[in-house]
N, C-alpha and C. Protein backbone atom coordinates (compact mmCIF):
# COMPACT_ATOMS: atom_id res chain seq x y z
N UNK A 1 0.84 -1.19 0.00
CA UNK A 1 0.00 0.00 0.00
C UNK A 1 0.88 1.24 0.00
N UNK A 2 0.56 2.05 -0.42
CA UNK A 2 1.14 3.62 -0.49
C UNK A 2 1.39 4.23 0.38
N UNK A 3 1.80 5.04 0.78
CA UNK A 3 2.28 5.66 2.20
C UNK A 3 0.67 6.60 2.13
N UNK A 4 0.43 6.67 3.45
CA UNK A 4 -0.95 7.33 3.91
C UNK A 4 -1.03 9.30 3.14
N UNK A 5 -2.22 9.59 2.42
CA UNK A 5 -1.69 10.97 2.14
C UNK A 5 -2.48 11.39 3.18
N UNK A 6 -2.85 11.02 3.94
CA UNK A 6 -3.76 12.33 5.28
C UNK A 6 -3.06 12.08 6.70
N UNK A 7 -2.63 12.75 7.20
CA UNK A 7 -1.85 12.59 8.47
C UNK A 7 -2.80 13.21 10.01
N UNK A 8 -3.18 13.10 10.70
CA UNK A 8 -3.92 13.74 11.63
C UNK A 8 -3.03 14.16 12.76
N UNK A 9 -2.22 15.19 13.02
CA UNK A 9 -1.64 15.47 14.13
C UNK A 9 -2.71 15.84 15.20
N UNK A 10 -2.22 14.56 16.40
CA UNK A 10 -3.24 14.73 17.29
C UNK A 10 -2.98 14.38 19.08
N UNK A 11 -3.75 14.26 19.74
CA UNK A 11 -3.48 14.68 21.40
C UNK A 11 -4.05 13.51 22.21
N UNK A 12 -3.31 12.92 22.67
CA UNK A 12 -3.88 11.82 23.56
C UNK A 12 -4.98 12.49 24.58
N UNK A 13 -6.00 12.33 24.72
CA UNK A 13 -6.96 13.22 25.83
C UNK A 13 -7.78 14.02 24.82
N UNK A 14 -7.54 14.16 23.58
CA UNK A 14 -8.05 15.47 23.38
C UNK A 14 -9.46 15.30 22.17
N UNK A 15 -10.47 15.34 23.08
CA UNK A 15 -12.02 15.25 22.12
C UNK A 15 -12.02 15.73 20.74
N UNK A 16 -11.57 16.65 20.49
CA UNK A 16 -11.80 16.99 19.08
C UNK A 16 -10.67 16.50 17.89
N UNK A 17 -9.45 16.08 18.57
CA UNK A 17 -8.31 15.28 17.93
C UNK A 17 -9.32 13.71 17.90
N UNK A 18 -10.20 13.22 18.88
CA UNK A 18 -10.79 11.90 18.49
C UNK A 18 -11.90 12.12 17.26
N UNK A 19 -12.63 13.32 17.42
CA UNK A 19 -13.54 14.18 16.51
C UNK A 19 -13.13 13.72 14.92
N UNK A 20 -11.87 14.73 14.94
CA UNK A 20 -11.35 14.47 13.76
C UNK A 20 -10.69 13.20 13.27
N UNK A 21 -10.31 12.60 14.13
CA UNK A 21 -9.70 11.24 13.76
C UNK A 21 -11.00 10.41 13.24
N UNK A 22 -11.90 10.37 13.94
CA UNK A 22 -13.52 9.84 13.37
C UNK A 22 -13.77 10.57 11.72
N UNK A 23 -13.79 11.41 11.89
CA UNK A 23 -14.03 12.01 10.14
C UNK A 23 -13.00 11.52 9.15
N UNK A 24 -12.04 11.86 9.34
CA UNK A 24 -10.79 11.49 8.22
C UNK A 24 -10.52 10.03 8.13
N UNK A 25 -10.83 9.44 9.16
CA UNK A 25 -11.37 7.47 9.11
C UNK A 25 -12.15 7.28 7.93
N UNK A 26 -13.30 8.10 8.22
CA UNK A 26 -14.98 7.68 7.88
C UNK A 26 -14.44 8.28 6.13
N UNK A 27 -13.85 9.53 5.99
CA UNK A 27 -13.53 10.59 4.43
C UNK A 27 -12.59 9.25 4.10
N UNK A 28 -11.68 8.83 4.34
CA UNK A 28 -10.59 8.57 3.70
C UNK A 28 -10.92 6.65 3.46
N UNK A 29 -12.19 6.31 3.95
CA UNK A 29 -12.78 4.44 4.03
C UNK A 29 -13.75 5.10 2.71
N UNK A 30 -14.42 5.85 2.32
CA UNK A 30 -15.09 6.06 1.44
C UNK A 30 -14.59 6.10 0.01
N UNK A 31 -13.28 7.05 0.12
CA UNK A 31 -12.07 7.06 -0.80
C UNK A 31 -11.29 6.06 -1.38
N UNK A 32 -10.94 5.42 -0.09
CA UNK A 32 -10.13 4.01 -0.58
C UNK A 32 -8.20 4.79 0.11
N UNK A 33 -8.53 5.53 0.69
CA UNK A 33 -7.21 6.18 0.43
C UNK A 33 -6.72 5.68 2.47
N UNK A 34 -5.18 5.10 2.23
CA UNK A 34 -4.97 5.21 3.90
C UNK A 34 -4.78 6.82 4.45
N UNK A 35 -4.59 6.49 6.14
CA UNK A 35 -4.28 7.60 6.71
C UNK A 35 -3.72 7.31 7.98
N UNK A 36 -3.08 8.14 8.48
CA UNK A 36 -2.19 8.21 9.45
C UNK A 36 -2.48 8.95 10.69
N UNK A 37 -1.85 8.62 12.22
CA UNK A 37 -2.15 9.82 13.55
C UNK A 37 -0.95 9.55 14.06
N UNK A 38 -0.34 10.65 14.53
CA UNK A 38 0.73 11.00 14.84
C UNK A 38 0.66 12.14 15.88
N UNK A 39 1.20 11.57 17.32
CA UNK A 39 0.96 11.93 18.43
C UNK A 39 2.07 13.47 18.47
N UNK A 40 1.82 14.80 19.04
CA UNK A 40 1.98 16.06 18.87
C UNK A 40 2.84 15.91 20.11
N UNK A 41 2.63 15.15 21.25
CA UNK A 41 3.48 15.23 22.35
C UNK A 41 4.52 14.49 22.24
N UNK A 42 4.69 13.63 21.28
CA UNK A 42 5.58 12.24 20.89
C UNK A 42 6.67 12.93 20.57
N UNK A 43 6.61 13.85 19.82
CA UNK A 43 8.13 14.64 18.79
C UNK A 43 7.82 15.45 18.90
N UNK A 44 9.12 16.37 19.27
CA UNK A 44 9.35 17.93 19.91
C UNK A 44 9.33 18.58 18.60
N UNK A 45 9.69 17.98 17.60
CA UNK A 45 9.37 19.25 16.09
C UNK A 45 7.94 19.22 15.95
N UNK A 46 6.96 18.12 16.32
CA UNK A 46 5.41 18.55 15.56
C UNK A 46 4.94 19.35 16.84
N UNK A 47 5.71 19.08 17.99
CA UNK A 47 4.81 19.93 19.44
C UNK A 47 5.39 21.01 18.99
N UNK A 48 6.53 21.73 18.65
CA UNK A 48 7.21 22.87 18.52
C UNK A 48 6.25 24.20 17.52
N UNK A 49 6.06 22.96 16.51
CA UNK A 49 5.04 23.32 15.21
C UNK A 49 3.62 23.53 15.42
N UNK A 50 2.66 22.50 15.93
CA UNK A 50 2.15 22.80 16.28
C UNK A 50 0.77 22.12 17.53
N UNK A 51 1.75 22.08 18.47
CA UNK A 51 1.16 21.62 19.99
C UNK A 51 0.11 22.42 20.10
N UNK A 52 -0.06 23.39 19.64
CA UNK A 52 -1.14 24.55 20.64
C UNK A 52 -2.30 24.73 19.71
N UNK A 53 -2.27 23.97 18.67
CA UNK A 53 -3.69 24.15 17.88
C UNK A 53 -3.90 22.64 17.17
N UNK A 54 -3.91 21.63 18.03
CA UNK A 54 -4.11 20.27 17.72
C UNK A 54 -5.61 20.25 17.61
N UNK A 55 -6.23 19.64 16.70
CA UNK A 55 -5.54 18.45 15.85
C UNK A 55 -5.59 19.24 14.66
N UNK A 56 -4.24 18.91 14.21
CA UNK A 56 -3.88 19.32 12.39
C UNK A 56 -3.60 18.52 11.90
N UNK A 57 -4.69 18.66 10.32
CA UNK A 57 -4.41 17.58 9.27
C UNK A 57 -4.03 18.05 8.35
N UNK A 58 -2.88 16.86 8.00
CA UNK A 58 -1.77 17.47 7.11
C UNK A 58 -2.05 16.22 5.55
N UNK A 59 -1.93 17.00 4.77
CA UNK A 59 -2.92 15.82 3.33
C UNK A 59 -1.30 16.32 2.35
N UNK A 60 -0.61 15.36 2.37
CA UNK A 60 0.58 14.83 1.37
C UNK A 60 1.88 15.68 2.36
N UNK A 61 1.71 15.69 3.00
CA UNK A 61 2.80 16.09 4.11
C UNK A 61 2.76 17.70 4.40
N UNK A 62 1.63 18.25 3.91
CA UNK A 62 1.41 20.02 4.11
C UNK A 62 0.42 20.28 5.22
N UNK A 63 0.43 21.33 6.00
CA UNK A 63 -0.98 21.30 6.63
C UNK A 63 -1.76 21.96 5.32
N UNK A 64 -2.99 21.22 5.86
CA UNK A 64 -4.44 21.41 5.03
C UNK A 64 -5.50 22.07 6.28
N UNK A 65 -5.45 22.23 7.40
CA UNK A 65 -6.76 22.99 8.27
C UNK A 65 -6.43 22.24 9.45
N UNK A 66 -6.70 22.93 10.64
CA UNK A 66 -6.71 22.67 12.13
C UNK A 66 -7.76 22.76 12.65
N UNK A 67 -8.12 22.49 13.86
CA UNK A 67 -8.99 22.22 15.01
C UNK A 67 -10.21 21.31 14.41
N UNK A 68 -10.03 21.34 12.95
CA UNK A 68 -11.55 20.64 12.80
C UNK A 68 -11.81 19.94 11.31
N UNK A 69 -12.28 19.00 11.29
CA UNK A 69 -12.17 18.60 9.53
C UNK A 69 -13.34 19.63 8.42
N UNK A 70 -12.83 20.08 7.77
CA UNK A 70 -13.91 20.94 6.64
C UNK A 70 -13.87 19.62 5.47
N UNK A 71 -14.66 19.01 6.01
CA UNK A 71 -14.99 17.76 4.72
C UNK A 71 -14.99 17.89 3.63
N UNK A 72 -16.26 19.09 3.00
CA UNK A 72 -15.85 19.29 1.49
C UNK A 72 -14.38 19.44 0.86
N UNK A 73 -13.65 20.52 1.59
CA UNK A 73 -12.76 20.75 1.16
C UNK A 73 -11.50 19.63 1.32
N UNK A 74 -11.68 18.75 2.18
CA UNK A 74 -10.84 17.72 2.65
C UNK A 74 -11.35 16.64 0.94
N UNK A 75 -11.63 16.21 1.01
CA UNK A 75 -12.05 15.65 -0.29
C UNK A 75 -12.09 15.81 -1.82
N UNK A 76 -12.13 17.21 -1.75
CA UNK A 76 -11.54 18.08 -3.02
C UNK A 76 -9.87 17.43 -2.96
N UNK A 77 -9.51 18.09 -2.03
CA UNK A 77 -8.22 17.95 -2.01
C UNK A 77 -7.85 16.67 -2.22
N UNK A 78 -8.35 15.64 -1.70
CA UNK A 78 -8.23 14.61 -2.02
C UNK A 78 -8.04 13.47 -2.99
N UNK A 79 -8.91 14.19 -4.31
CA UNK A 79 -9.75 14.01 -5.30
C UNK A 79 -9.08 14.34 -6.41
N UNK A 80 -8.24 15.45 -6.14
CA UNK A 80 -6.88 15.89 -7.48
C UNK A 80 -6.25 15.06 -7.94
């Protein structure tokens, strides 16, 4: 399989990092496409980057939007 293009930087504890991890599951099982979560407290470069506005999803290794999934646009993007 391909390396995952949606990455979810996200927060052990943190409701809306599970929020979004539920959407980009549910967007990316519809797609066919994998995806990835990658803990923000784990590595001091993504906490450095960005600890303080978790959860960020990052779609081919860029951020694409924080605190929350914008579906349409998550799927567009997707879809190129």
């Amino acid at each position: 399989m391909d390396e995952p293009r949606v990455t979810v930087v996200t927060r052990v504890g943190c409701h809306a990092c599970e929020v979004a991890e539920a959407d980009v599951a549910r967007i990316c099982a519809d797609l066919g496409l994998g995806w990835t979560a990658q803990d923000v407290d784990a590595d001091p470069e993504l906490r450095a980057e960005f600890g303080d506005r978790v959860p960020v999803i990052l779609v081919d290794g860029d951020e694409h939007g924080y605190w929350k999934v914008e579906e349409e646009r998550l799927r567009r993007a997707l879809t190129r």
